[in-house]
Protein backbone atom coordinates (compact mmCIF):
# COMPACT_ATOMS: atom_id res chain seq x y z
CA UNK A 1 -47.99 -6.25 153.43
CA UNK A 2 -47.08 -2.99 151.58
CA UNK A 3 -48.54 -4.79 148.20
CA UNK A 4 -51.38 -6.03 149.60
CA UNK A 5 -52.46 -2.52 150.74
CA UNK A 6 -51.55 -1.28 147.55
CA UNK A 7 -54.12 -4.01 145.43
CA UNK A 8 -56.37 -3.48 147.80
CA UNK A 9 -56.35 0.30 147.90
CA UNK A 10 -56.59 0.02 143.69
CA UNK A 11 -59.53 -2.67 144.11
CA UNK A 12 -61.34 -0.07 146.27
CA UNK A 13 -61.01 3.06 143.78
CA UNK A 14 -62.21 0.61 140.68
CA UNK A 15 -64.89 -0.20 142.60
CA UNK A 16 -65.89 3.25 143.40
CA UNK A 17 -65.44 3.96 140.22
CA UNK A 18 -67.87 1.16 138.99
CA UNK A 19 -70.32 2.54 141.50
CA UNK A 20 -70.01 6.07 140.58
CA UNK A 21 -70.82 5.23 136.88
CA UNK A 22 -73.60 3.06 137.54
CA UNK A 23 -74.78 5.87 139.39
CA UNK A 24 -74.59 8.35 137.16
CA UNK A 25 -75.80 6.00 134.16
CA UNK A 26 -79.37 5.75 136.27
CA UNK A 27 -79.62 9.18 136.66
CA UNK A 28 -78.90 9.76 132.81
CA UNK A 29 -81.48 7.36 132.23
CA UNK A 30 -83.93 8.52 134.64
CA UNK A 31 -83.37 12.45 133.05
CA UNK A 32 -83.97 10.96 129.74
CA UNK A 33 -87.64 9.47 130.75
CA UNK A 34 -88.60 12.65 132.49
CA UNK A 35 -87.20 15.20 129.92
CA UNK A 36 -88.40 18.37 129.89
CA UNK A 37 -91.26 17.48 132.92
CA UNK A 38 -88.34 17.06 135.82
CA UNK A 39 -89.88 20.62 137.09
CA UNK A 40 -92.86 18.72 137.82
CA UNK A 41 -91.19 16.05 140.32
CA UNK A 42 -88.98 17.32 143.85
CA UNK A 43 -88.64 15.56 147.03
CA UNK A 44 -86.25 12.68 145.19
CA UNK A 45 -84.30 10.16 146.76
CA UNK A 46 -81.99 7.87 145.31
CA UNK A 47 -81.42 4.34 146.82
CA UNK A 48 -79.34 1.33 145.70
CA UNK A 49 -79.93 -2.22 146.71
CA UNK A 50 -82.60 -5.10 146.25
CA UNK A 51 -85.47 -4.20 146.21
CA UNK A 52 -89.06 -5.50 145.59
CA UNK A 53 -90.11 -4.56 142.35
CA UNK A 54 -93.89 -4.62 141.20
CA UNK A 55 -93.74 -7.34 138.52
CA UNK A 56 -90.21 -8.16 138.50
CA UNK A 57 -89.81 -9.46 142.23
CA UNK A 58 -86.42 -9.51 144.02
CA UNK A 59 -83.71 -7.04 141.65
CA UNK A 60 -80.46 -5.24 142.59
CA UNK A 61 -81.48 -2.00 141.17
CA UNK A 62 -81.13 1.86 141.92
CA UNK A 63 -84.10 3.17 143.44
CA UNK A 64 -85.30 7.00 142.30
CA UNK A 65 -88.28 7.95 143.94
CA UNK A 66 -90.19 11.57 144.32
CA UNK A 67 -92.34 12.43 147.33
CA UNK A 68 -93.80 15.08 145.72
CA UNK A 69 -95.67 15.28 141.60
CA UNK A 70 -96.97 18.05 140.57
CA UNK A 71 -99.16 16.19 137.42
CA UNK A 72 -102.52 15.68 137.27
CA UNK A 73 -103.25 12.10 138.30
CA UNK A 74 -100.38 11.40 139.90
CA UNK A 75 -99.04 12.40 143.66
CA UNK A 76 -95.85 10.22 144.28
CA UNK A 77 -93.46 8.76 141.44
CA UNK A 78 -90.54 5.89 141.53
CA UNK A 79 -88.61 4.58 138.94
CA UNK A 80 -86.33 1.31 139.09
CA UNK A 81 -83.16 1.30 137.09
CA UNK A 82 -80.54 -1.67 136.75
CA UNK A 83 -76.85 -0.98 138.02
CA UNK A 84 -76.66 -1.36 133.91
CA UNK A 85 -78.68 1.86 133.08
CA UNK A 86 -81.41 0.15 131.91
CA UNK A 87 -85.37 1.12 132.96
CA UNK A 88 -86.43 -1.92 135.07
CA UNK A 89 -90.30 -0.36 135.83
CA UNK A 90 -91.71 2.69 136.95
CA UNK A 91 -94.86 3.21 139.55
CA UNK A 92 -97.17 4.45 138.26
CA UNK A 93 -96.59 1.65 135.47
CA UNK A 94 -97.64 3.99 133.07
CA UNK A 95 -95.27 7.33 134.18
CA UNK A 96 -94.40 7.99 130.72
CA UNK A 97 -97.86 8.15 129.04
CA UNK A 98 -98.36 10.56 131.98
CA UNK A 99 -95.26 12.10 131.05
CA UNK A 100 -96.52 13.02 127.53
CA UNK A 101 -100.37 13.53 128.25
CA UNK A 102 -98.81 16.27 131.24
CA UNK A 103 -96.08 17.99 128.03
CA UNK A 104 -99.23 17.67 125.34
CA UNK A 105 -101.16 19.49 128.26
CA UNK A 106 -98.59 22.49 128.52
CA UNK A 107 -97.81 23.17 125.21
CA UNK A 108 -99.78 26.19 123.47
């Protein structure tokens, strides 16, 4: 019994672990696509499970979403990113055009 708690108390922390890097992998990923715009989005939330993606269907993926966008054209942003790190879509679909018209708009 003693071993069995102790494999199953080290399966527990490597999956933490697993979870806690996929985690932070989306939100690297999710930094990266916003770059130096992530003033103009608050009110996120960050979800993971299946989900209903526009386009894709059915995906296990990590949900970001923002309640509140502060560009011009756009009111509410969410971004789907595999438990790989990997950008599965973004609604709008075109966020990052908007990304770079909203920077081009800014600069001097």
């Amino acid at each position: 019994m003693k071993r069995f708690l102790r494999w199953f108390t080290l399966l527990a922390f490597v999956c933490l672990g697993g979870a806690a890097i996929s985690y932070a992998g989306a939100r690297v990923k999710v930094g990266q696509l916003l770059g130096e715009a992530n003033h103009a989005f608050t009110g996120r939330s960050i979800s993971f499970g299946k989900d209903s993606i526009p386009g894709v269907g059915q995906r296990n993926a990590w949900t970001v979403s923002w309640s509140t966008v502060r560009m011009p054209g756009t009111t509410r942003a969410t971004i789907w990113v595999s438990p790989t790190g990997g950008i599965i879509a973004t609604l709008p679909a075109n966020l990052e055009d908007r990304i770079d018209a909203y920077l081009r708009s800014r600069e001097p």
